[in-house]
PDB file of N, CA and C in Angstrom:
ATOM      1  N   UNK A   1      50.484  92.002 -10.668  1.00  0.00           N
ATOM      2  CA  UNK A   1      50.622  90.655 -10.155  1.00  0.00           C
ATOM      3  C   UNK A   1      49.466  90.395  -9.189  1.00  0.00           C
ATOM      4  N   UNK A   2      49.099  89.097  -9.331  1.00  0.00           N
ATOM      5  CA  UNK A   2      47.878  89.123  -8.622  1.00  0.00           C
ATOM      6  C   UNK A   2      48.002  88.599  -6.833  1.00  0.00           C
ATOM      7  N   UNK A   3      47.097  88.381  -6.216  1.00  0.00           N
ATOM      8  CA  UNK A   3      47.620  88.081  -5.036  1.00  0.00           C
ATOM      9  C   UNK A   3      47.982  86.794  -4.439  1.00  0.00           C
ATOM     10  N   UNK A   4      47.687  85.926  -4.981  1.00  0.00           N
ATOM     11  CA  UNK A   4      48.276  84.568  -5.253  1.00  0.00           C
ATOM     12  C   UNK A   4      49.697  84.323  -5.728  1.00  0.00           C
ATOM     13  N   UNK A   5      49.391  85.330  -6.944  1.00  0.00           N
ATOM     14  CA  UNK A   5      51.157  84.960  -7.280  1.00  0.00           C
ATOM     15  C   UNK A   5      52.230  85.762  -6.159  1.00  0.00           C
ATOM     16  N   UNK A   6      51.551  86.610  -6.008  1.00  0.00           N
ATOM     17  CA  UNK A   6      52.655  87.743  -4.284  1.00  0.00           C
ATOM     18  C   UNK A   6      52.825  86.341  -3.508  1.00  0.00           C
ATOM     19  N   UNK A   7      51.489  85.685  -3.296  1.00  0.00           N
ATOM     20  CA  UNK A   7      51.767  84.829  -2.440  1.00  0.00           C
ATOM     21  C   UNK A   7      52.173  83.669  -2.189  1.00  0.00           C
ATOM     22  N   UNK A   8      52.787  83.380  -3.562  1.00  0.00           N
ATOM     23  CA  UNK A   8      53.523  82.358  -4.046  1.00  0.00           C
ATOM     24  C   UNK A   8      54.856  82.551  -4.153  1.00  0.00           C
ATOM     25  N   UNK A   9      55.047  84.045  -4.692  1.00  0.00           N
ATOM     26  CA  UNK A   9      56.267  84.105  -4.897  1.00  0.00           C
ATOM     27  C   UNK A   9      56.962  84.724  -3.124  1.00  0.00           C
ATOM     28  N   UNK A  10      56.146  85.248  -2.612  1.00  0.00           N
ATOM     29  CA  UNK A  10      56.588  85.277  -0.934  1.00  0.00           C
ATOM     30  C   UNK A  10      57.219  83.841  -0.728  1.00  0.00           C
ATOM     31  N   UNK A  11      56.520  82.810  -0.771  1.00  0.00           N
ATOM     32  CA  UNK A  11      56.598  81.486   0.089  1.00  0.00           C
ATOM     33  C   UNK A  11      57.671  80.715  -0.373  1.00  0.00           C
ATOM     34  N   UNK A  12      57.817  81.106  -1.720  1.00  0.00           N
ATOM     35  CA  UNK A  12      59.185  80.873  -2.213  1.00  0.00           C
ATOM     36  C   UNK A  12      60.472  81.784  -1.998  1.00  0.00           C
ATOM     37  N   UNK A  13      60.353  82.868  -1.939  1.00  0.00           N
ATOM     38  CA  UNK A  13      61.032  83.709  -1.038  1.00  0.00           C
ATOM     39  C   UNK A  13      61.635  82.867   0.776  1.00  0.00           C
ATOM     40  N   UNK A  14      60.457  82.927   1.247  1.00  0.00           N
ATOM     41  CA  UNK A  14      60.754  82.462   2.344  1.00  0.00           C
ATOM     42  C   UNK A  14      61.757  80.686   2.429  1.00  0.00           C
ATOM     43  N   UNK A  15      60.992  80.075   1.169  1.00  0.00           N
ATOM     44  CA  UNK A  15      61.724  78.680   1.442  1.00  0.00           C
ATOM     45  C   UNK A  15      63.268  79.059   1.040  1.00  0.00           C
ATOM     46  N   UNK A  16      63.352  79.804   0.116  1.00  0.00           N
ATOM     47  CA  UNK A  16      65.073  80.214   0.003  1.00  0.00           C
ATOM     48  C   UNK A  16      65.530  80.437   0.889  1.00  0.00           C
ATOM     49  N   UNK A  17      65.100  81.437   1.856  1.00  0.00           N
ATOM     50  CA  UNK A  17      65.766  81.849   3.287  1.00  0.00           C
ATOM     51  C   UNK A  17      65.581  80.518   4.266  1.00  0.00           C
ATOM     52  N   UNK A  18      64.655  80.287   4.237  1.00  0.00           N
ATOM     53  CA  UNK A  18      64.593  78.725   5.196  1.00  0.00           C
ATOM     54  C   UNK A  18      65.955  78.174   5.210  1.00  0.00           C
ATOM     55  N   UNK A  19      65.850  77.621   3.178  1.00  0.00           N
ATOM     56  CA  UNK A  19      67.109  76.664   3.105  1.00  0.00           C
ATOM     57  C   UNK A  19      68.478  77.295   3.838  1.00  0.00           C
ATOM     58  N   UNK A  20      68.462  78.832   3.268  1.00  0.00           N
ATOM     59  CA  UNK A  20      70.074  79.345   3.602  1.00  0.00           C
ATOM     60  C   UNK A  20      70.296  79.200   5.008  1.00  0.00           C
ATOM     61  N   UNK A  21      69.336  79.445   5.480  1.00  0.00           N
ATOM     62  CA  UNK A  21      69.462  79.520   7.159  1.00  0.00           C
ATOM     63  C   UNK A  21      69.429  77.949   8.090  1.00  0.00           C
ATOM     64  N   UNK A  22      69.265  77.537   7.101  1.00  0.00           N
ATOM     65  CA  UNK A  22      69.145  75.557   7.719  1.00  0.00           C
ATOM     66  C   UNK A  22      70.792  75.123   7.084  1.00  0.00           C
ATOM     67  N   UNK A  23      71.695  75.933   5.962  1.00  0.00           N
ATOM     68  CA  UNK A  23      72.600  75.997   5.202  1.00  0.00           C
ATOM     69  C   UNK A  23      73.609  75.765   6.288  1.00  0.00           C
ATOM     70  N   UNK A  24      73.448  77.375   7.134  1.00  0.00           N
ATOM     71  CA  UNK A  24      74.340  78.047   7.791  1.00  0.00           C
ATOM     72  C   UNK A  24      74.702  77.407   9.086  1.00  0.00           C
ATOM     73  N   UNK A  25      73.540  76.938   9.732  1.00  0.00           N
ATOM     74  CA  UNK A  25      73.521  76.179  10.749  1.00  0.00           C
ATOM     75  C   UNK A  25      73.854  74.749  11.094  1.00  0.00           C
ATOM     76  N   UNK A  26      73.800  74.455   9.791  1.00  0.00           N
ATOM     77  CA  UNK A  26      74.652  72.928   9.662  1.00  0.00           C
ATOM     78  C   UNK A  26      76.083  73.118   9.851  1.00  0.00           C
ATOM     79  N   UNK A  27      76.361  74.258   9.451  1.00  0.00           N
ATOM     80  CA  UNK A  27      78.174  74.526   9.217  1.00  0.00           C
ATOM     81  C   UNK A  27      78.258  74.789  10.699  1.00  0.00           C
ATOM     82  N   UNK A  28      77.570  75.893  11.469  1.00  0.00           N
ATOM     83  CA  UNK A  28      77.694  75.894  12.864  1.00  0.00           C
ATOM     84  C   UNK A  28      77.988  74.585  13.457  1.00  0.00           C
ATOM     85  N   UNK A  29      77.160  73.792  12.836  1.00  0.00           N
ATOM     86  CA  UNK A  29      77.037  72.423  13.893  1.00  0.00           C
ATOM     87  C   UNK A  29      78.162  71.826  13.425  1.00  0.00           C
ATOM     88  N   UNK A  30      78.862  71.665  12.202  1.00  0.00           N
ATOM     89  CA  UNK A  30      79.950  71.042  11.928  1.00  0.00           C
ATOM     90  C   UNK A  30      80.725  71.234  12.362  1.00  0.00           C
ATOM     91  N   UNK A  31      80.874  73.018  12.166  1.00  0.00           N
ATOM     92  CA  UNK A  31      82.121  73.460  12.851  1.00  0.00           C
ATOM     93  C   UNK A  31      82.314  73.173  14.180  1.00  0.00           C
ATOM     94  N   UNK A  32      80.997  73.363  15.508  1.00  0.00           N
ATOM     95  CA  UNK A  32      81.649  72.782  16.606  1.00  0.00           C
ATOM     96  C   UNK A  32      81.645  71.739  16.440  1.00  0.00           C
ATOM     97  N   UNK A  33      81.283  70.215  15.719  1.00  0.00           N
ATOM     98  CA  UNK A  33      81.945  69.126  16.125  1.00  0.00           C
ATOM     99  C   UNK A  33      83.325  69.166  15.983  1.00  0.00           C
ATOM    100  N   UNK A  34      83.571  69.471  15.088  1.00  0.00           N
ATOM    101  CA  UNK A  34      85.062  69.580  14.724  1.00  0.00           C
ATOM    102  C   UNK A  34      86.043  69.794  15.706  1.00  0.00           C
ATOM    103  N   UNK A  35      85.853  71.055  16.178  1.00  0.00           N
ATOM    104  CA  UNK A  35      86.403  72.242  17.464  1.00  0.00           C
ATOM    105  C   UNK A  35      86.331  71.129  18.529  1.00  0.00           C
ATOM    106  N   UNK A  36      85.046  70.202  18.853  1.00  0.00           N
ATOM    107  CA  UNK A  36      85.249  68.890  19.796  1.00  0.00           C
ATOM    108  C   UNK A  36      85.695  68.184  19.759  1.00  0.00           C
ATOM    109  N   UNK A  37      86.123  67.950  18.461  1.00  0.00           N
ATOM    110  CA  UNK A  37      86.630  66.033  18.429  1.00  0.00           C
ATOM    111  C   UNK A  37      88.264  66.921  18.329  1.00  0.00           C
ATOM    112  N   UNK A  38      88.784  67.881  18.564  1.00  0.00           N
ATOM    113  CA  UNK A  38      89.855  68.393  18.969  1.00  0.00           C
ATOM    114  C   UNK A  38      90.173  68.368  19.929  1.00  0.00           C
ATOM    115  N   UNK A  39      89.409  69.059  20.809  1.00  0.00           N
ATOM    116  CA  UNK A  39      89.411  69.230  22.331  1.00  0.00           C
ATOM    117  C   UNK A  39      89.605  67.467  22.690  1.00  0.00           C
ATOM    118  N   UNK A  40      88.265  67.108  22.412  1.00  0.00           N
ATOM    119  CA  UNK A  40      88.617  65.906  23.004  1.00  0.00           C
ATOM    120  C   UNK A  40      90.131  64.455  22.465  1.00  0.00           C
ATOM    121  N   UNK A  41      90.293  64.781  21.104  1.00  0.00           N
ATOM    122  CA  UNK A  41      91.792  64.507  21.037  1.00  0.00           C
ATOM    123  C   UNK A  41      92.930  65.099  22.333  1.00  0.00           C
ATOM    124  N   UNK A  42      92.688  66.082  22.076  1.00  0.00           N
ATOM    125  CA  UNK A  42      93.703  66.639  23.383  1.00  0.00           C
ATOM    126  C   UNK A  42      93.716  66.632  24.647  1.00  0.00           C
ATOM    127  N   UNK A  43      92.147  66.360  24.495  1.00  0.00           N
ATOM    128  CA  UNK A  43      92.138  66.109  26.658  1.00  0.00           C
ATOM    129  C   UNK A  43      92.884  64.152  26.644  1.00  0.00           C
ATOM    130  N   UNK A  44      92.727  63.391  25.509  1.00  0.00           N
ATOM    131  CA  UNK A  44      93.033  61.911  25.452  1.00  0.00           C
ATOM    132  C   UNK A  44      94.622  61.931  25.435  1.00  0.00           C
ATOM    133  N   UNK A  45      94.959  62.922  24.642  1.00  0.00           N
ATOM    134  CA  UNK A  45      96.437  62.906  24.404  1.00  0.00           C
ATOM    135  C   UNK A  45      96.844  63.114  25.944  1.00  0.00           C
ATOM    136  N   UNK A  46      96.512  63.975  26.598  1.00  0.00           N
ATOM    137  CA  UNK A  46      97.309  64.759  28.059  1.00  0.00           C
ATOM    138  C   UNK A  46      97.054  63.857  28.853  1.00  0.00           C
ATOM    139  N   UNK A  47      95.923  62.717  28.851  1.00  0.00           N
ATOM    140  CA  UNK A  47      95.446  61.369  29.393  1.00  0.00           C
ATOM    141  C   UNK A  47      96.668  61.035  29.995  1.00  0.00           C
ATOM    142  N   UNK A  48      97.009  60.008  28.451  1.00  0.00           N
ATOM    143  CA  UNK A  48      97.860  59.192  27.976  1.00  0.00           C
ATOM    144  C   UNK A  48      99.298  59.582  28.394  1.00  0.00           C
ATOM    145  N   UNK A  49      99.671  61.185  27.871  1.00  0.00           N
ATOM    146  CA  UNK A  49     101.013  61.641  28.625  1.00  0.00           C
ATOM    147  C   UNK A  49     100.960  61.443  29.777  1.00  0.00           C
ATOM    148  N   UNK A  50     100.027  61.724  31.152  1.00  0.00           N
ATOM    149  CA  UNK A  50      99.870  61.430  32.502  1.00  0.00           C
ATOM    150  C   UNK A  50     100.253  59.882  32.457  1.00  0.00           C
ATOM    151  N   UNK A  51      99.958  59.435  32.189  1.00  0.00           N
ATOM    152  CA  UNK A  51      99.845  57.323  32.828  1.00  0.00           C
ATOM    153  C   UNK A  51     100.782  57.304  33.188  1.00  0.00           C
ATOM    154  N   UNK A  52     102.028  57.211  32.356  1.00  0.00           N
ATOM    155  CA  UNK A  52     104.083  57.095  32.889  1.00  0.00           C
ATOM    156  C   UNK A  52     103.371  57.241  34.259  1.00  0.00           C
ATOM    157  N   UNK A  53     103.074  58.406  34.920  1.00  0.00           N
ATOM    158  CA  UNK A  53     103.559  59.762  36.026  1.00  0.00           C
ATOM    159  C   UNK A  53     102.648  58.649  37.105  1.00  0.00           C
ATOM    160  N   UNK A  54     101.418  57.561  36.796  1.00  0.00           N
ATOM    161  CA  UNK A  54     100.909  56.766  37.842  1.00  0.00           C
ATOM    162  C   UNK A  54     101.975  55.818  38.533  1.00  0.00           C
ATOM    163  N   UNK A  55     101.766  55.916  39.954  1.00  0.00           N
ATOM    164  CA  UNK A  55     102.743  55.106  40.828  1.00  0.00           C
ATOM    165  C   UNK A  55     102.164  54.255  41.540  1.00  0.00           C
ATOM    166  N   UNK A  56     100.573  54.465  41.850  1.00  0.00           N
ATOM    167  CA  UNK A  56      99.738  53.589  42.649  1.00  0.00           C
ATOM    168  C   UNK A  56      98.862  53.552  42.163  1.00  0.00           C
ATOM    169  N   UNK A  57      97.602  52.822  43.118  1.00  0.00           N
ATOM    170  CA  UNK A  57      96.182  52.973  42.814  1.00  0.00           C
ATOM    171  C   UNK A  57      95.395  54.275  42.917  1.00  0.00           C
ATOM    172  N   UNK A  58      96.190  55.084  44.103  1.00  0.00           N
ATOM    173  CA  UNK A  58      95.503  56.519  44.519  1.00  0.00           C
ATOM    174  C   UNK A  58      95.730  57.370  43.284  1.00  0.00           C
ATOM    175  N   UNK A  59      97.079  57.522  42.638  1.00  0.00           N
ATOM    176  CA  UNK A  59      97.149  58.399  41.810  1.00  0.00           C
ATOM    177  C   UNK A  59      96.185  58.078  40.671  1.00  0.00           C
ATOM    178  N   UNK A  60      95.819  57.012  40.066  1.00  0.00           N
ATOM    179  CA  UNK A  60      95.421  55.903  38.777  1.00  0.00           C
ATOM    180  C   UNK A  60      93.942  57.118  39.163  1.00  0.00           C
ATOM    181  N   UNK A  61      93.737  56.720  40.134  1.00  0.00           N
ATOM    182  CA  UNK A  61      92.091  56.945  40.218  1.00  0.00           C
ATOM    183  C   UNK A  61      91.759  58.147  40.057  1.00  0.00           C
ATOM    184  N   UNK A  62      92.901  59.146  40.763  1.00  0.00           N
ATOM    185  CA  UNK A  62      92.898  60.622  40.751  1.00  0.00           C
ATOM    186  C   UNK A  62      92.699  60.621  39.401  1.00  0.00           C
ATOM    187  N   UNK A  63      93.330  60.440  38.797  1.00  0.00           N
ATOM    188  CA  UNK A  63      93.829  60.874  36.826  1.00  0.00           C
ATOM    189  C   UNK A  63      92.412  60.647  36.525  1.00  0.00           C
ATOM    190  N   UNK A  64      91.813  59.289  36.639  1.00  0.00           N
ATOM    191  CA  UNK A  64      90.736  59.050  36.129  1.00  0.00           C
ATOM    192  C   UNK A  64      89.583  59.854  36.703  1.00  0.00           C
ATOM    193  N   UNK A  65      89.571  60.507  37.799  1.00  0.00           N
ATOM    194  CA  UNK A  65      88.814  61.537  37.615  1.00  0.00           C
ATOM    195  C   UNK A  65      88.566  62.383  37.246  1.00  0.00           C
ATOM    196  N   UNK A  66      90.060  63.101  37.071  1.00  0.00           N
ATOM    197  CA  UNK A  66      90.122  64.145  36.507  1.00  0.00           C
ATOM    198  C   UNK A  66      89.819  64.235  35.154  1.00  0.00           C
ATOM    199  N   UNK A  67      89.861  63.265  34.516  1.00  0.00           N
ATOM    200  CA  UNK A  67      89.895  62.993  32.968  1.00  0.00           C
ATOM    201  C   UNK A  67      88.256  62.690  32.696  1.00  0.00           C
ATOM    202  N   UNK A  68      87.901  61.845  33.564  1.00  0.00           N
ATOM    203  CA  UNK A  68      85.938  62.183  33.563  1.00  0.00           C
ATOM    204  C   UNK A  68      85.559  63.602  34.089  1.00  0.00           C
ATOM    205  N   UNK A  69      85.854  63.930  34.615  1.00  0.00           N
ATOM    206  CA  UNK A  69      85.442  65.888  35.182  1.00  0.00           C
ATOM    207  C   UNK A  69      85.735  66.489  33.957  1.00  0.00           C
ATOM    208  N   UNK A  70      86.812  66.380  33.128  1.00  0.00           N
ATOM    209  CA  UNK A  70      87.194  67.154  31.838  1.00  0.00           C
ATOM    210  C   UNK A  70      85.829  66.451  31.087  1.00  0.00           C
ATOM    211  N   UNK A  71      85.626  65.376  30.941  1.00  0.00           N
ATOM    212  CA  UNK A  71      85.236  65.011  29.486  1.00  0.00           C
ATOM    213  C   UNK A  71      83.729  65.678  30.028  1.00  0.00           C
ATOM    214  N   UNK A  72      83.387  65.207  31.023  1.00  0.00           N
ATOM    215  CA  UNK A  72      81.644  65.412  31.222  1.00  0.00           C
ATOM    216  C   UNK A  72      81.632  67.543  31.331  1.00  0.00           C
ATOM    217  N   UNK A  73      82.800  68.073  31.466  1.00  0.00           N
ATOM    218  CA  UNK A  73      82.606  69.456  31.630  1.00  0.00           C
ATOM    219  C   UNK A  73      82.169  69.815  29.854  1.00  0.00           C
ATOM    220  N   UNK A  74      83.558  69.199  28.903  1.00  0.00           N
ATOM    221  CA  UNK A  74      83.284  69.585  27.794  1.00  0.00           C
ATOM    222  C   UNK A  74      82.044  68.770  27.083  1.00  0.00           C
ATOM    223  N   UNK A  75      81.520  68.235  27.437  1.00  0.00           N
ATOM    224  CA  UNK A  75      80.510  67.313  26.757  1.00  0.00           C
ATOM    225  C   UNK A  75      78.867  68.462  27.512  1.00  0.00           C
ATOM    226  N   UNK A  76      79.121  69.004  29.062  1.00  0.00           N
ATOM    227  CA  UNK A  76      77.815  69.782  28.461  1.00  0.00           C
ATOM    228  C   UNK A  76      78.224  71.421  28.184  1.00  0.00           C
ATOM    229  N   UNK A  77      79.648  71.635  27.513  1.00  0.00           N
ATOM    230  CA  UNK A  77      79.710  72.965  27.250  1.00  0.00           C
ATOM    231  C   UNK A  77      79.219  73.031  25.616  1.00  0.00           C
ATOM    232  N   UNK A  78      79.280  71.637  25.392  1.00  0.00           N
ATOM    233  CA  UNK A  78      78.830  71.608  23.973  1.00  0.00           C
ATOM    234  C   UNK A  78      77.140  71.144  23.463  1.00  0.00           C
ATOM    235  N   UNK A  79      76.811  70.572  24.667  1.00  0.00           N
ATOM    236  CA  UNK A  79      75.042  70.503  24.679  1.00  0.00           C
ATOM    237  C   UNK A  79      74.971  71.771  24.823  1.00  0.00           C
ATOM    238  N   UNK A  80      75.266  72.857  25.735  1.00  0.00           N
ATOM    239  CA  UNK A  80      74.736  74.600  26.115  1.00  0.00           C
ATOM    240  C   UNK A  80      75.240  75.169  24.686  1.00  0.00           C
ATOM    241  N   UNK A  81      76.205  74.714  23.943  1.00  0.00           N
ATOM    242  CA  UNK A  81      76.920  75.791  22.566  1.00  0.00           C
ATOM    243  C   UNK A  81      75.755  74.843  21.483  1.00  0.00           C
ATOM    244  N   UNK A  82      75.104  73.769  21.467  1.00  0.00           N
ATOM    245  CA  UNK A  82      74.032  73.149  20.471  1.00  0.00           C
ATOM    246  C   UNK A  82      72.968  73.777  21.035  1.00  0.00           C
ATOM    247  N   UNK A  83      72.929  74.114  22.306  1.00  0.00           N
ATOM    248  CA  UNK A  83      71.329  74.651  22.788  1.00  0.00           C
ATOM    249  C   UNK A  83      70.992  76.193  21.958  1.00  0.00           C
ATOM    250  N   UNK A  84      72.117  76.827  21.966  1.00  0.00           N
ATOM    251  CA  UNK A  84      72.047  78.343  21.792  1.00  0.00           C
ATOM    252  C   UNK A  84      72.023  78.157  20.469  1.00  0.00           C
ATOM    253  N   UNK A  85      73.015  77.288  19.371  1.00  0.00           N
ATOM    254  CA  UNK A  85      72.651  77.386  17.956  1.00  0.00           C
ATOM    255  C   UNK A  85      70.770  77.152  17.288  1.00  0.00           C
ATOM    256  N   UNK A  86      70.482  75.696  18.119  1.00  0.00           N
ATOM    257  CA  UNK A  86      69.215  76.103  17.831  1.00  0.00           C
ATOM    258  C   UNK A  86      67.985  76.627  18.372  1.00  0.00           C
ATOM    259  N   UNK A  87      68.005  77.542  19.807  1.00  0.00           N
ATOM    260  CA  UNK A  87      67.266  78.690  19.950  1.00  0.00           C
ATOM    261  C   UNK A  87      67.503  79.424  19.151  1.00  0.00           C
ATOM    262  N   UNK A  88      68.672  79.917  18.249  1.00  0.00           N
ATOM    263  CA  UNK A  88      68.861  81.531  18.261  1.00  0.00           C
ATOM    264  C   UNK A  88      68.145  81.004  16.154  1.00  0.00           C
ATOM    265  N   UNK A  89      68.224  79.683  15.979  1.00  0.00           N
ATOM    266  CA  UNK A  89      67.770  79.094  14.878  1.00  0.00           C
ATOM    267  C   UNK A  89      66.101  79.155  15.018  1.00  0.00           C
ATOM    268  N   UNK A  90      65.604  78.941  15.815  1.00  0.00           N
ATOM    269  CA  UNK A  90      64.256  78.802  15.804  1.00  0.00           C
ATOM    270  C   UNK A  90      63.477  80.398  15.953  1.00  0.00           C
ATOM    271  N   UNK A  91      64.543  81.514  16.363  1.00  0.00           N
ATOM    272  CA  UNK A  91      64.229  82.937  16.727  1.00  0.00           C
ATOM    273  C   UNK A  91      64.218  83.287  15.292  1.00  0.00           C
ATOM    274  N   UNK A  92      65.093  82.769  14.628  1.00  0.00           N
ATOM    275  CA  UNK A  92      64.999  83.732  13.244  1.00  0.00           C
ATOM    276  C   UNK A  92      64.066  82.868  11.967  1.00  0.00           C
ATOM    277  N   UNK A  93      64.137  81.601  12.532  1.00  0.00           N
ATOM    278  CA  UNK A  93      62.871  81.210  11.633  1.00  0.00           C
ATOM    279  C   UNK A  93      61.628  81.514  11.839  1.00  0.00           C
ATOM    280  N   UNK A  94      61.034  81.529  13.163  1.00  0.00           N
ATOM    281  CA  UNK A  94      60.100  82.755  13.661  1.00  0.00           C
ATOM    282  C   UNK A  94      59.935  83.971  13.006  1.00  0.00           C
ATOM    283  N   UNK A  95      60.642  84.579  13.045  1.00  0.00           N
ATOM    284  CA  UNK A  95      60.915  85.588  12.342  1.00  0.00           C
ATOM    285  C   UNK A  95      60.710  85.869  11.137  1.00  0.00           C
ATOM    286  N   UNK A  96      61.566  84.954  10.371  1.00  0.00           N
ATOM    287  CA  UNK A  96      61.483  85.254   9.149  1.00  0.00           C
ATOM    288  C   UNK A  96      59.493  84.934   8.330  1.00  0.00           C
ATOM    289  N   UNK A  97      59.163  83.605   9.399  1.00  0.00           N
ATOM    290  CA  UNK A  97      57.944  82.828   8.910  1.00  0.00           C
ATOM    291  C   UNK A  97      56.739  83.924   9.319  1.00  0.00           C
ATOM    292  N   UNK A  98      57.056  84.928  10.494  1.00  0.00           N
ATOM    293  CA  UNK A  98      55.917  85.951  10.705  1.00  0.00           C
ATOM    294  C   UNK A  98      56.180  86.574   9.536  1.00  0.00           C
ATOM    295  N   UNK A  99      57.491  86.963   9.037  1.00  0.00           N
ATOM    296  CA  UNK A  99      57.737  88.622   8.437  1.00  0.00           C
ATOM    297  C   UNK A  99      56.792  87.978   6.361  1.00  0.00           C
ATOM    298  N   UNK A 100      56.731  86.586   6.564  1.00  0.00           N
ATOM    299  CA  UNK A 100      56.178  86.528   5.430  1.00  0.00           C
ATOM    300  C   UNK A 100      54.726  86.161   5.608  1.00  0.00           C
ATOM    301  N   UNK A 101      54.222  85.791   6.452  1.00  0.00           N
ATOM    302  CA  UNK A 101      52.720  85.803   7.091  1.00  0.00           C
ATOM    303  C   UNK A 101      51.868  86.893   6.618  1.00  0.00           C
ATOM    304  N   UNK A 102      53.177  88.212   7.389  1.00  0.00           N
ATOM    305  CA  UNK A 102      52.319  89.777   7.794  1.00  0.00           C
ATOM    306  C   UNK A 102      52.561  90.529   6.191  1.00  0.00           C
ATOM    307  N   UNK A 103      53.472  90.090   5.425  1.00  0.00           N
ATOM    308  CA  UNK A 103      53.409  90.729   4.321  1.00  0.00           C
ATOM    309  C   UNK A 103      52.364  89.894   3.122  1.00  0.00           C
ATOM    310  N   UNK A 104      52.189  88.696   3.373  1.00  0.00           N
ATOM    311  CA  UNK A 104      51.067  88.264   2.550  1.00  0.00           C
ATOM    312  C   UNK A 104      49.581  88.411   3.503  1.00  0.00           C
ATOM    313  N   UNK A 105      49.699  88.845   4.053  1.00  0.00           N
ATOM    314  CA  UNK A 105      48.059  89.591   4.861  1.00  0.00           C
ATOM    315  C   UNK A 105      47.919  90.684   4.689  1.00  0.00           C
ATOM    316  N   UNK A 106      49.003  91.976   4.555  1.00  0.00           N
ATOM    317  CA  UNK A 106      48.913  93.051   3.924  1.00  0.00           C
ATOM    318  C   UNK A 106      48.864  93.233   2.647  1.00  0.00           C
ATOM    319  N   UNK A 107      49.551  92.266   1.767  1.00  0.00           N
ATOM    320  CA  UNK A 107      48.960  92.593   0.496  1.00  0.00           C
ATOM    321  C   UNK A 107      47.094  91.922   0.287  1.00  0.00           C
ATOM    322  N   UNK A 108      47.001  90.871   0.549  1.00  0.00           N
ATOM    323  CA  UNK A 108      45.409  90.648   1.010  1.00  0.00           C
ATOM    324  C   UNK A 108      44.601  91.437   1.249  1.00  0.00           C
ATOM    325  N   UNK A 109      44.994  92.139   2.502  1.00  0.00           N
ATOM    326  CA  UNK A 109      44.513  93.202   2.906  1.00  0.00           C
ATOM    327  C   UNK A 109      44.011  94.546   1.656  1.00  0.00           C
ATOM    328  N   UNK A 110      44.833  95.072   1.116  1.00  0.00           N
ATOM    329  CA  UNK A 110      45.384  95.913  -0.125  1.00  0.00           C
ATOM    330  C   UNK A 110      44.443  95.755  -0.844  1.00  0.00           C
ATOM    331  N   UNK A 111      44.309  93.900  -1.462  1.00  0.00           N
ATOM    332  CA  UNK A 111      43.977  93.501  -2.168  1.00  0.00           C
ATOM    333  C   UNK A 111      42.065  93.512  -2.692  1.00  0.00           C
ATOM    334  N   UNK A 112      41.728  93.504  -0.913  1.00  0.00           N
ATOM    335  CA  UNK A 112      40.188  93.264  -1.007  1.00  0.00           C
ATOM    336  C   UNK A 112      39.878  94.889  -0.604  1.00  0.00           C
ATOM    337  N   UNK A 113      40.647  96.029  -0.015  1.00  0.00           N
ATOM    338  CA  UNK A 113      40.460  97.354  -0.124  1.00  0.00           C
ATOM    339  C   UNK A 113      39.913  97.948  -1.539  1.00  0.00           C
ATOM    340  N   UNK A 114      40.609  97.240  -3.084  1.00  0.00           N
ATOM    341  CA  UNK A 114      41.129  97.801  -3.933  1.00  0.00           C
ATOM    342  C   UNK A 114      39.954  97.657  -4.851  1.00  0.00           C
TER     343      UNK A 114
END
C-alpha cells in the first residue's frame, strides 16, 4: 500500500473515531439535559407545594429566594458538568488527531528511508 493510501485510509480512520466520539457526547449532553429538566421539574414542584405555607410578604420573599438560590445553584452545576464534557472532548480529540498525525509521519518517514 502506498503512502497516500496509509494516508487516506488513516484520515478515514480518524473521521470514524471523530464521528463516534462527537456520537457519544451528544448523548452525554442529552442525557444531562434530561437529568435537568428533572431537577428543575422538582425544584418547581416543591415551589408550588410551599405557596399554601405563605402567610405574608416576609415569608413570599423568603421562598422566592430560596427558589432563585436553587435554580441559579443548579443552572451553574450544569454549565461546570457541560464544561468538563467538552474539555475532556477536546482532550481526546487532541489525541486521537496527534495519534493520526504521528502515525502518518512515521509511515512517511519509512517511506522516504525505503
Amino acid at each position: 500500500m502506498s503512502v497516500l493510501e496509509n494516508g487516506l485510509e488513516n484520515v478515514g480512520k480518524l473521521g470514524r473515531q471523530l464521528f463516534d466520539l462527537n456520537n457519544e457526547t451528544m448523548v452525554k449532553f442529552v442525557d444531562l439535559s434530561a437529568d435537568n429538566f428533572k431537577k428543575y421539574l422538582e425544584l418547581n414542584q416543591t415551589y408550588v407545594a410551599k405557596l399554601p405555607e405563605v402567610n405574608d410578604v416576609s415569608s413570599f420573599v423568603e421562598l422566592q429566594r430560596e427558589y432563585g438560590q436553587n435554580l441559579w445553584e443548579g443552572m451553574q452545576a450544569d454549565l461546570r458538568a457541560r464544561g468538563e464534557i467538552v474539555r475532556e472532548v477536546v482532550e481526546q480529540t487532541g489525541a486521537l488527531v496527534r495519534g493520526t498525525v504521528e502515525e502518518t509521519a512515521s509511515e512517511v518517514k519509512a517511506a522516504e528511508a525505503a
